[in-house]
N, C-alpha and C. Protein backbone atom coordinates (compact mmCIF):
# COMPACT_ATOMS: atom_id res chain seq x y z
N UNK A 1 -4.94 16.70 4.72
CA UNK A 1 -5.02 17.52 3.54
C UNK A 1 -6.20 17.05 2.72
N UNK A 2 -7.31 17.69 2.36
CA UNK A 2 -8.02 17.72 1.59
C UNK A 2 -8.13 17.69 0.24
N UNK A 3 -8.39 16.97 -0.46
CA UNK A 3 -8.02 16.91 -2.16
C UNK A 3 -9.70 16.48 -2.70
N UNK A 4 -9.69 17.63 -3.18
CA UNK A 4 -11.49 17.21 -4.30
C UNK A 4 -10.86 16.29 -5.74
N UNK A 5 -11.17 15.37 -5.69
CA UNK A 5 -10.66 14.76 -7.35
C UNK A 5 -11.81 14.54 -8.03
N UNK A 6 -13.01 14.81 -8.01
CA UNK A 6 -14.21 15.28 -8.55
C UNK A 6 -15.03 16.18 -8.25
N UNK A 7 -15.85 16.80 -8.58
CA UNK A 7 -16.26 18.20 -7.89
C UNK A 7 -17.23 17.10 -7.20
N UNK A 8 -18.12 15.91 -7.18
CA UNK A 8 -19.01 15.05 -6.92
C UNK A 8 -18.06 14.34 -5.17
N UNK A 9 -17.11 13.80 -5.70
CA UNK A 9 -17.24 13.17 -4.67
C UNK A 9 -15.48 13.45 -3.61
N UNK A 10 -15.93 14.24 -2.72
CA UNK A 10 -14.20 14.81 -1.99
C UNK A 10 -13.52 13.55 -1.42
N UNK A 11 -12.35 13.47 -1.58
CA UNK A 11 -11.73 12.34 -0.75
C UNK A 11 -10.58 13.08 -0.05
N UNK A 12 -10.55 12.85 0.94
CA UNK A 12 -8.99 13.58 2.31
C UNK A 12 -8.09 12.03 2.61
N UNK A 13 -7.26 12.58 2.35
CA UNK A 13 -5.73 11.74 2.96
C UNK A 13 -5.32 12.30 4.23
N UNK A 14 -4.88 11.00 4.84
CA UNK A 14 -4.42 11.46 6.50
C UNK A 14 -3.94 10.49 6.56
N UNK A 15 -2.80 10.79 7.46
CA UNK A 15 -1.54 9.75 8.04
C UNK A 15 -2.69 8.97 9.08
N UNK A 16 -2.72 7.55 9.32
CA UNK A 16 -2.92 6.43 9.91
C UNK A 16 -2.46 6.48 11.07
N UNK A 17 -3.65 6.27 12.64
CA UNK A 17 -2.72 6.44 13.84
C UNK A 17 -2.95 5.14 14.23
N UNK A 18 -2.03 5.00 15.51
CA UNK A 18 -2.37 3.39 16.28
C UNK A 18 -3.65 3.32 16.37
N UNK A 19 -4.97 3.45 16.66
CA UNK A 19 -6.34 3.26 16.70
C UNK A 19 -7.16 3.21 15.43
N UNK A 20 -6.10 3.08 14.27
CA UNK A 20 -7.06 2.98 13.17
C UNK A 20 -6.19 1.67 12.46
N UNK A 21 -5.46 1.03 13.35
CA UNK A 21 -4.78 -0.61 13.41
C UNK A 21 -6.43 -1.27 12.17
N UNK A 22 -7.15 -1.52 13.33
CA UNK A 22 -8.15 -2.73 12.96
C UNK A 22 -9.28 -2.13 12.01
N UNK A 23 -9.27 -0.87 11.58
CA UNK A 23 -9.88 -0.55 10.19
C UNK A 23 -9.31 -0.54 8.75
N UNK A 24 -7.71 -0.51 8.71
CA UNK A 24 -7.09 -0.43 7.98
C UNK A 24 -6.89 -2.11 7.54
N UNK A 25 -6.81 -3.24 8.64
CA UNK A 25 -6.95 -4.73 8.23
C UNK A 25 -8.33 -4.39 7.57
N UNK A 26 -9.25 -4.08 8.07
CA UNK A 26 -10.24 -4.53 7.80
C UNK A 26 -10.85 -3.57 5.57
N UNK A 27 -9.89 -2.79 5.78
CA UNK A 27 -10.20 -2.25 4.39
C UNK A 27 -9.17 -3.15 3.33
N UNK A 28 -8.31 -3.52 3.88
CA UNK A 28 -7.14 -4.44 3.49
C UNK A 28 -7.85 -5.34 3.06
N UNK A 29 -8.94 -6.23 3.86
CA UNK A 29 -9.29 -7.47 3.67
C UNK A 29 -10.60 -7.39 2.66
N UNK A 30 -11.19 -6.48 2.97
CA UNK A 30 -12.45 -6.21 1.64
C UNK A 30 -12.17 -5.36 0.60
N UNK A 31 -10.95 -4.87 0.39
CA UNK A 31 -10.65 -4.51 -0.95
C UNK A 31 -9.54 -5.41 -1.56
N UNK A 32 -9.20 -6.57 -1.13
CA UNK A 32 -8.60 -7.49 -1.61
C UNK A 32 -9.68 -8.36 -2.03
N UNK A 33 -11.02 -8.66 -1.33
CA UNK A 33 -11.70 -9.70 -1.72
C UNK A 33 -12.49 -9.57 -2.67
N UNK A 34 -12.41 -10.81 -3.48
CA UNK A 34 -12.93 -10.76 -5.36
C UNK A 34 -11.61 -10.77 -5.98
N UNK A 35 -10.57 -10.10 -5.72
CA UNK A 35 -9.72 -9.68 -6.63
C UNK A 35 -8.44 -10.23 -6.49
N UNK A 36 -7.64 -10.81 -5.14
CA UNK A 36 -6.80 -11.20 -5.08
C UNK A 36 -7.53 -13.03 -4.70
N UNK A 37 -7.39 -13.85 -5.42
CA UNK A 37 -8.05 -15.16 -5.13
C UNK A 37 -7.56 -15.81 -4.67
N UNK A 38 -6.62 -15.90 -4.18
CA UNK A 38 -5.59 -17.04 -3.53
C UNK A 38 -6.05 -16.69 -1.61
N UNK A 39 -6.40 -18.34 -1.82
CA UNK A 39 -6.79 -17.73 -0.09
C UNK A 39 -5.81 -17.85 1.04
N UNK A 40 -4.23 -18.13 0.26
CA UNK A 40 -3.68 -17.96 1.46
C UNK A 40 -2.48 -16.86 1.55
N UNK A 41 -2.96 -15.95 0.92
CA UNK A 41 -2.69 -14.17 0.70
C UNK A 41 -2.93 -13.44 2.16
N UNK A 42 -1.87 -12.78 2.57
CA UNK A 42 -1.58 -12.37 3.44
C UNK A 42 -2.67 -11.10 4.15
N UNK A 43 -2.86 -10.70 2.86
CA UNK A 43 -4.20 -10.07 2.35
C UNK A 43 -5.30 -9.99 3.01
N UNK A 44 -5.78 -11.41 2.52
CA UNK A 44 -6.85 -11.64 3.38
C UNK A 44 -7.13 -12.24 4.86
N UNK A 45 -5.80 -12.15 5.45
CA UNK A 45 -5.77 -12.75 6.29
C UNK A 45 -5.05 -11.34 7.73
N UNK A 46 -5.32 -10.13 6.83
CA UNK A 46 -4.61 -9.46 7.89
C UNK A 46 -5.31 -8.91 9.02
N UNK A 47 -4.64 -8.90 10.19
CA UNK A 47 -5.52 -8.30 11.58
C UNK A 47 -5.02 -6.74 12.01
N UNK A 48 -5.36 -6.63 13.00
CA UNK A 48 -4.92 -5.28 12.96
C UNK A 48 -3.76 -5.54 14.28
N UNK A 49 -3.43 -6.49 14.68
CA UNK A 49 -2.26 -6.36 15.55
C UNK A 49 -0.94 -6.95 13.96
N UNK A 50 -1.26 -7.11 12.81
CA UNK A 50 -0.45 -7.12 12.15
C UNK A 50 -0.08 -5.68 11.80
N UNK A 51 -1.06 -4.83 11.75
CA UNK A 51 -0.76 -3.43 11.42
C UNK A 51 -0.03 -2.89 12.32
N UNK A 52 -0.51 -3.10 13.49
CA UNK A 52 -0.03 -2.36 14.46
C UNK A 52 1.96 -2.70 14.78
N UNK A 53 1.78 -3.74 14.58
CA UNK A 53 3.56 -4.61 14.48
C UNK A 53 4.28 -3.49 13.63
N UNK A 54 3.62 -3.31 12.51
CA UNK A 54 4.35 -2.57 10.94
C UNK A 54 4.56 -1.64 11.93
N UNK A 55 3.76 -0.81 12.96
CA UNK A 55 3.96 0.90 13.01
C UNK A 55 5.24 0.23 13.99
N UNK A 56 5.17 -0.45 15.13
CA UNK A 56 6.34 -0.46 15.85
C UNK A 56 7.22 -0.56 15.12
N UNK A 57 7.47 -1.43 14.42
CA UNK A 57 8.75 -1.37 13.31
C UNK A 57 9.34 -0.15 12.64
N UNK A 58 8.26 0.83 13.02
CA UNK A 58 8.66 2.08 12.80
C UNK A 58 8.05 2.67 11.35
N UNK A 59 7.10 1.67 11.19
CA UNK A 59 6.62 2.16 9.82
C UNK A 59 5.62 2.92 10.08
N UNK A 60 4.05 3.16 8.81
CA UNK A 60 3.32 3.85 9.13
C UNK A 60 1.96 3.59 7.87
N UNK A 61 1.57 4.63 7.91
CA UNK A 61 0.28 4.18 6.94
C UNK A 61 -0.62 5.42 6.70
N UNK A 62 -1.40 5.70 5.48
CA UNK A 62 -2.30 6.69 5.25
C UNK A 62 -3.97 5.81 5.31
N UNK A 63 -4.69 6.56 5.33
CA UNK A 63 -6.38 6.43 4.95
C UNK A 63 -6.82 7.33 4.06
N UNK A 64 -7.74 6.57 3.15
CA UNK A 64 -8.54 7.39 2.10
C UNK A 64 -9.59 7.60 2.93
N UNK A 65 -10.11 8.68 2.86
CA UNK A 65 -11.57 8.86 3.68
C UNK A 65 -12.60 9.62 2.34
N UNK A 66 -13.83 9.39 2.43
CA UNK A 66 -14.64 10.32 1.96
C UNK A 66 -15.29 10.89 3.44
N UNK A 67 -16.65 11.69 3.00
CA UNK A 67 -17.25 12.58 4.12
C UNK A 67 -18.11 11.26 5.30
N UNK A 68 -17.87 10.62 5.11
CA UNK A 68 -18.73 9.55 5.35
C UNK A 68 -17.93 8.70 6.05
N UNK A 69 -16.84 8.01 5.55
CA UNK A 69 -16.53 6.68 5.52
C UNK A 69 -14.54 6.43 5.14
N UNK A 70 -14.02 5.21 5.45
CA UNK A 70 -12.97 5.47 4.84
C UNK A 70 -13.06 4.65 4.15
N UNK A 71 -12.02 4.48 2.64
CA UNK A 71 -12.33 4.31 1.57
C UNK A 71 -11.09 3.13 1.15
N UNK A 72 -9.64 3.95 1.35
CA UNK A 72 -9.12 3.07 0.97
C UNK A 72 -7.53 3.21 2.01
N UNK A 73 -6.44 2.07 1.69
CA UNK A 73 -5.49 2.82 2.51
C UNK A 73 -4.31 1.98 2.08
N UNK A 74 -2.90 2.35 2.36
CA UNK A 74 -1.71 1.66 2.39
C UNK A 74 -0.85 1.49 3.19
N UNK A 75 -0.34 0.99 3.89
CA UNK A 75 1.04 1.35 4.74
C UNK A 75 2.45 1.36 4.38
N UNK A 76 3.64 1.55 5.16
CA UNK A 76 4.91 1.01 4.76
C UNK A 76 5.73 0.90 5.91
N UNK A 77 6.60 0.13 5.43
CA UNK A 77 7.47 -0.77 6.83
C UNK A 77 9.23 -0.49 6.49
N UNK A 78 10.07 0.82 7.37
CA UNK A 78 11.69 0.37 6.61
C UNK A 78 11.66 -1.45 6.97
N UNK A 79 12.81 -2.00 5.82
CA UNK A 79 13.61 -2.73 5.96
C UNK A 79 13.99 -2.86 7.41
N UNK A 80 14.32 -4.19 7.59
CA UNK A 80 14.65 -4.46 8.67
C UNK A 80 16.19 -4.52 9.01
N UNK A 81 16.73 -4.17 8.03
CA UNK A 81 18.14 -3.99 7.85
C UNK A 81 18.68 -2.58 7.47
N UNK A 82 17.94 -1.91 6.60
CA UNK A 82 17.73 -0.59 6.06
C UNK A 82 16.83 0.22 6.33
N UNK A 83 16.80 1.15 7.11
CA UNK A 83 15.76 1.69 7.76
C UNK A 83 15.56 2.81 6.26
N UNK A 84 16.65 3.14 5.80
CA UNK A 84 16.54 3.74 4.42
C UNK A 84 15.67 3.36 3.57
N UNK A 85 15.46 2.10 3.19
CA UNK A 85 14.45 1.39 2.29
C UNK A 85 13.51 1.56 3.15
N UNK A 86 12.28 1.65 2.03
CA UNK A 86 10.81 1.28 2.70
C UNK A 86 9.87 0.63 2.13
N UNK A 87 9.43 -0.61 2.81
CA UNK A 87 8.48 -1.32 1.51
C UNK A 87 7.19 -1.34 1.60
N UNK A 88 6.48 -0.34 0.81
CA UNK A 88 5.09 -0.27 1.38
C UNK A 88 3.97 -1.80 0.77
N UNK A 89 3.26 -1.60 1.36
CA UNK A 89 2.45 -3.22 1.65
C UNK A 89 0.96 -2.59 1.77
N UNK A 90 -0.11 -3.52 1.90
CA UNK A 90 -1.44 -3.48 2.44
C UNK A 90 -1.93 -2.42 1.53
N UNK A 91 -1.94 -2.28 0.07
CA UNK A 91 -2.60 -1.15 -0.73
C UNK A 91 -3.82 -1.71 -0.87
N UNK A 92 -4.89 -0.97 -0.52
CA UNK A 92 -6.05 -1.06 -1.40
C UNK A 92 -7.03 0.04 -1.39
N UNK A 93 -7.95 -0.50 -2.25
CA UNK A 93 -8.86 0.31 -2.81
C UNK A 93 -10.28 -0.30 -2.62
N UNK A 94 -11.23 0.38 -2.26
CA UNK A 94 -12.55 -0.10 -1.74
C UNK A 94 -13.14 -0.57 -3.40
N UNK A 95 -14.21 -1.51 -3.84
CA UNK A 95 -14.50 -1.46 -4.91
C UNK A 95 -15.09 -0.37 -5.88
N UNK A 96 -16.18 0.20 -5.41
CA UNK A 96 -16.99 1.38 -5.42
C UNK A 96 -16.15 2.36 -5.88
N UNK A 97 -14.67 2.88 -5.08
CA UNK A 97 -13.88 4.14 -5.54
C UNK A 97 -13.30 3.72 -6.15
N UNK A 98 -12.68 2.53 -6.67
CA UNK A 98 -11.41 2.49 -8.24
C UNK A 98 -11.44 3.29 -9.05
N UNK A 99 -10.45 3.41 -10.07
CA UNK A 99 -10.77 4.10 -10.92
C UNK A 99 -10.93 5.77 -10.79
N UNK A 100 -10.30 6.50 -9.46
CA UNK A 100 -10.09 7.68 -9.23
C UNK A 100 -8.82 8.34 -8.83
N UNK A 101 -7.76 7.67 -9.18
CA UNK A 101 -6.03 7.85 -8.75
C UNK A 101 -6.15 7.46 -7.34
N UNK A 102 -6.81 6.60 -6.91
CA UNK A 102 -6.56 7.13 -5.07
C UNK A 102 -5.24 6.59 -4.61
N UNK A 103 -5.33 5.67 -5.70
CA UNK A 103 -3.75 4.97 -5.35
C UNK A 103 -2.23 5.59 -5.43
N UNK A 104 -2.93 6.70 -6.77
CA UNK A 104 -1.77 7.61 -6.89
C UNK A 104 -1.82 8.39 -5.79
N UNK A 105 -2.96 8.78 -5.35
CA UNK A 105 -2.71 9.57 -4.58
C UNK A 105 -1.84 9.21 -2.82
N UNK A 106 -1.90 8.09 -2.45
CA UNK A 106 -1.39 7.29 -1.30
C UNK A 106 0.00 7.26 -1.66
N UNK A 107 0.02 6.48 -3.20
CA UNK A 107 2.08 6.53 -3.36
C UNK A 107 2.41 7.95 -3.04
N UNK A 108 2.21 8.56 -3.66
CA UNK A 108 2.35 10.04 -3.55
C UNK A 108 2.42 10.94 -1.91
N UNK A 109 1.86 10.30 -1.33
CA UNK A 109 1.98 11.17 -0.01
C UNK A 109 2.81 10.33 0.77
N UNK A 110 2.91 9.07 0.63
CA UNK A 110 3.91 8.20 1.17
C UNK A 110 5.08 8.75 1.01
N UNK A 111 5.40 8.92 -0.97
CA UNK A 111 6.75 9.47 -1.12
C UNK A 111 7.51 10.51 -0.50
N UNK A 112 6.17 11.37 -0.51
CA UNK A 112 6.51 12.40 -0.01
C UNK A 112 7.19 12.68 1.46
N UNK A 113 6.60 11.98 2.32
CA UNK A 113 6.83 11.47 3.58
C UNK A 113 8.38 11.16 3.77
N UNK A 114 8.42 9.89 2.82
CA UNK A 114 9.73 9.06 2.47
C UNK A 114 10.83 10.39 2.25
N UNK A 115 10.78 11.01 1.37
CA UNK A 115 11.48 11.80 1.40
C UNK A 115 11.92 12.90 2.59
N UNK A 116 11.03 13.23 2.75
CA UNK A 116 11.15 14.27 4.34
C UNK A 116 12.17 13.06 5.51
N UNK A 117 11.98 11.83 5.56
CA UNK A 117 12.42 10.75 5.98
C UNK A 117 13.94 10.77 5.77
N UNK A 118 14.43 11.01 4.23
CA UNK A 118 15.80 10.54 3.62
C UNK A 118 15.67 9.18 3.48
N UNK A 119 14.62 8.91 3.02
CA UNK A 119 14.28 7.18 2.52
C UNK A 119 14.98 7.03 1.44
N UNK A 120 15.47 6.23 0.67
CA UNK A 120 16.58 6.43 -0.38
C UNK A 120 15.58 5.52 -1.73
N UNK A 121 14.62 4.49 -1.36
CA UNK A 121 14.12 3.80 -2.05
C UNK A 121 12.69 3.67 -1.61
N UNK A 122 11.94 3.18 -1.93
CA UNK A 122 10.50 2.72 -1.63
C UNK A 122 10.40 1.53 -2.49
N UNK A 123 10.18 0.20 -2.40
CA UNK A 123 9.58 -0.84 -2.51
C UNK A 123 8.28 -1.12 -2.76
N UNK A 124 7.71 -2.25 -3.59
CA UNK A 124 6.49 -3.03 -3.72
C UNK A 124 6.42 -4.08 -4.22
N UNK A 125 5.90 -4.66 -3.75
CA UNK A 125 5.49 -6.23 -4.95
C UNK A 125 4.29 -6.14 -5.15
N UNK A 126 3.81 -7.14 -6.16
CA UNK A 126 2.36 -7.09 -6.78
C UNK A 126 2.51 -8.61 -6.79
N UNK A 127 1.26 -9.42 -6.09
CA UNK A 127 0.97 -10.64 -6.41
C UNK A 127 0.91 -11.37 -7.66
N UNK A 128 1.96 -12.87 -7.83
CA UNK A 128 1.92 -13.18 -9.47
C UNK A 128 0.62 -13.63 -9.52
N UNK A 129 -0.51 -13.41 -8.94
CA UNK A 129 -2.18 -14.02 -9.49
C UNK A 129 -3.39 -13.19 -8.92
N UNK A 130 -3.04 -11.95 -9.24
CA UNK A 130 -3.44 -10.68 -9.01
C UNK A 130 -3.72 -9.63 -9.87
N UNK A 131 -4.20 -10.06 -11.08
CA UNK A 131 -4.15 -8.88 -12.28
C UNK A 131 -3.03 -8.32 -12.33
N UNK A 132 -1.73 -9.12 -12.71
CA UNK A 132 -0.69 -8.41 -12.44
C UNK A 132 -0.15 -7.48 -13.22
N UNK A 133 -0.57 -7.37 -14.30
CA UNK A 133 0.02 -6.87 -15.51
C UNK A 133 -1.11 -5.13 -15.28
N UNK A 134 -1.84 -5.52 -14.76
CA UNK A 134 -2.72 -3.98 -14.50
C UNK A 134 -2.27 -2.87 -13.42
N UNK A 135 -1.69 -4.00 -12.37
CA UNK A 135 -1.31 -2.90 -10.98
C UNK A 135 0.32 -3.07 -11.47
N UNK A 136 1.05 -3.28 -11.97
CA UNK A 136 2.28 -3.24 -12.20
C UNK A 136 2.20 -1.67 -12.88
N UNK A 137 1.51 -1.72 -14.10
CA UNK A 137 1.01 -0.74 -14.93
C UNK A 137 0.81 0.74 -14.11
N UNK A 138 -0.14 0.57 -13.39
CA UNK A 138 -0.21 1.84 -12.09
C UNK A 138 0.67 2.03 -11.22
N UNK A 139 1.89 0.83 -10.68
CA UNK A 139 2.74 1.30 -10.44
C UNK A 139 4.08 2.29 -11.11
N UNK A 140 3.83 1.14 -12.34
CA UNK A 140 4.79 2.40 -13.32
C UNK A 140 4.52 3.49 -13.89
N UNK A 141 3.21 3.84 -13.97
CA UNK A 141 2.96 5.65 -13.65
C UNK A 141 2.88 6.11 -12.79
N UNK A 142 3.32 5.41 -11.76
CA UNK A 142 4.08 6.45 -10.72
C UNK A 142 5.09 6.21 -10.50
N UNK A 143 6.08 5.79 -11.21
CA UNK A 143 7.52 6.16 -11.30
C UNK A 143 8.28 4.67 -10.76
N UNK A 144 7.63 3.72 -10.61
CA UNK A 144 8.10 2.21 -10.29
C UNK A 144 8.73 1.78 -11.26
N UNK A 145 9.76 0.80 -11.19
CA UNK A 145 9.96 0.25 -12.25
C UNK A 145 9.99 -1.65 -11.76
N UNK A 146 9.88 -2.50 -12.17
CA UNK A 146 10.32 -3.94 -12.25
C UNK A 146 11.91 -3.94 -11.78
N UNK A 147 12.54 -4.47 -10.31
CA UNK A 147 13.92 -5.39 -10.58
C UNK A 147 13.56 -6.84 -10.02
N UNK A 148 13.92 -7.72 -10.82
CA UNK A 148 13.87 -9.23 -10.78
C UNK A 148 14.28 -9.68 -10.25
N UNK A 149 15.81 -8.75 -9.94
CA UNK A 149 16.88 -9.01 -8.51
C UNK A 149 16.25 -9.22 -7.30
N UNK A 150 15.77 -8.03 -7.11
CA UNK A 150 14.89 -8.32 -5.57
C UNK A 150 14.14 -8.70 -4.74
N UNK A 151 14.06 -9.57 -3.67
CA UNK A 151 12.83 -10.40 -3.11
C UNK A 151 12.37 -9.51 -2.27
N UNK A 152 11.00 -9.63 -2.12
CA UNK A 152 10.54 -8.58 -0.98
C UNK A 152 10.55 -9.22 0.19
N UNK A 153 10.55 -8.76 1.17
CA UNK A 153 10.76 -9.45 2.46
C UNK A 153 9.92 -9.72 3.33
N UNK A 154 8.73 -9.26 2.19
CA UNK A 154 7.78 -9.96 3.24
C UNK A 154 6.83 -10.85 2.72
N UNK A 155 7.27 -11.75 2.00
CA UNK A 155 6.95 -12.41 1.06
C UNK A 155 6.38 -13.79 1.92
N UNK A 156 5.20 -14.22 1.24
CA UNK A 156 4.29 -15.31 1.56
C UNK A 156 5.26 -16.57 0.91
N UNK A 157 5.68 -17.15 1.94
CA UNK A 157 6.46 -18.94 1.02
C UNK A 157 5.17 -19.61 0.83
N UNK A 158 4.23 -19.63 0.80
CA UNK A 158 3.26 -20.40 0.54
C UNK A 158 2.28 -20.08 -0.41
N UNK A 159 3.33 -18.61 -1.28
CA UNK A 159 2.51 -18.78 -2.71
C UNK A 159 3.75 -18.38 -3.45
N UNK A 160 3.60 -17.91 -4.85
CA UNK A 160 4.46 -18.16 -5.79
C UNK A 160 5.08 -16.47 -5.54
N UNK A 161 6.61 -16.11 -5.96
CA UNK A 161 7.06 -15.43 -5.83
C UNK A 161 6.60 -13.82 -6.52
N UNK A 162 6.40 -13.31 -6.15
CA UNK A 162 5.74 -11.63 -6.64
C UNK A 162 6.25 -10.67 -7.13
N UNK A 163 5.99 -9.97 -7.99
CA UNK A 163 7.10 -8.90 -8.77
C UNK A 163 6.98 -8.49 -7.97
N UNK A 164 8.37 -7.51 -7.97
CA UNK A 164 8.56 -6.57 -7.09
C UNK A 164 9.43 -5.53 -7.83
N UNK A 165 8.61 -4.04 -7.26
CA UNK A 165 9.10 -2.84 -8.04
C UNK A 165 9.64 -2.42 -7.10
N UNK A 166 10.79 -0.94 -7.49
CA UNK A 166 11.24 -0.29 -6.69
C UNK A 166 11.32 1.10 -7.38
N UNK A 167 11.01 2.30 -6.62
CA UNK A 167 11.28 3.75 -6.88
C UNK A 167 12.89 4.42 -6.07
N UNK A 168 13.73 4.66 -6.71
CA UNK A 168 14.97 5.52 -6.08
C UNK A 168 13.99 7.07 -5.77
N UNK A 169 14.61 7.40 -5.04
CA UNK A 169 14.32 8.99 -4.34
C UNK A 169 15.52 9.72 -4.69
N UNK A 170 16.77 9.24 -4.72
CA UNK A 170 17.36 10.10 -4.79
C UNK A 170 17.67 11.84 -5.99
């Protein structure tokens, strides 16, 4: 699906296939870098047979593309207990495009997805040394909220524990 969000510059969303595994690490890893500083962030350390694991698990993933290039992307993984839950992971944004909803635009087609799914929840955490108070913010205009209750499960023990939001669908 095609979406102009400036008359200047078009960006298209498309569902993520197995062969776009090792571009999606690789947008993962340079739109994390500068911004997430902790170098032992999962982040920067992702490959694309990590991506590819998420889809067997039955998860999945979008790409930002412009006419050119792809731009930015996210995935999501059900629970490994709850195939109902889904916790999406690996968001980013190229530096150059910030600052154009693209992010809204990825939750958004995810949800959408999720729903066609009967996903009951969608999941996220945001790194505690990550501008956290900014992407928390963008999560909660899109309908996230903060529970304190919940650990995400795919959580790095080798850094400090991460908010984590959740959206109901129902």
């Amino acid at each position: 699906m095609l979406e102009t969000l400036t008359q200047r510059e078009p960006y298209s969303l498309r569902p993520a296939l197995l062969e776009d595994a090792d571009l999606m690490a690789s947008l993962i890893r340079r739109a994390w870098a500068g911004t997430v500083l902790d170098p032992m962030s999962k982040g920067h350390r992702t490959t694309g047979g990590m991506v590819l694991t998420r889809f067997q698990q039955g998860g999945g993933g979008f790409l930002v593309e412009t006419l050119e290039d792809a731009v930015g992307t996210a995935q999501y993984v059900p629970l490994e207990h709850h195939s109902r839950i889904w916790e999406i992971m690996g968001v980013g944004i190229l530096k150059e495009h910030r600052g154009k909803a693209l992010v809204d635009r990825l939750l958004e087609v995810i949800e959408v997805t999720a729903r066609r799914r009967g996903v009951l929840e969608l999941r996220l955490a945001v790194r505690s040394d990550a501008n956290t108070e900014k992407l928390v913010s963008v999560y909660r205009r899109n309908g996230y909220e903060v529970d304190e209750l919940l650990e995400y499960s795919h959580r790095n023990p080798l850094t400090a524990p991460p908010v984590v939001l959740k959206k109901e669908l129902r």
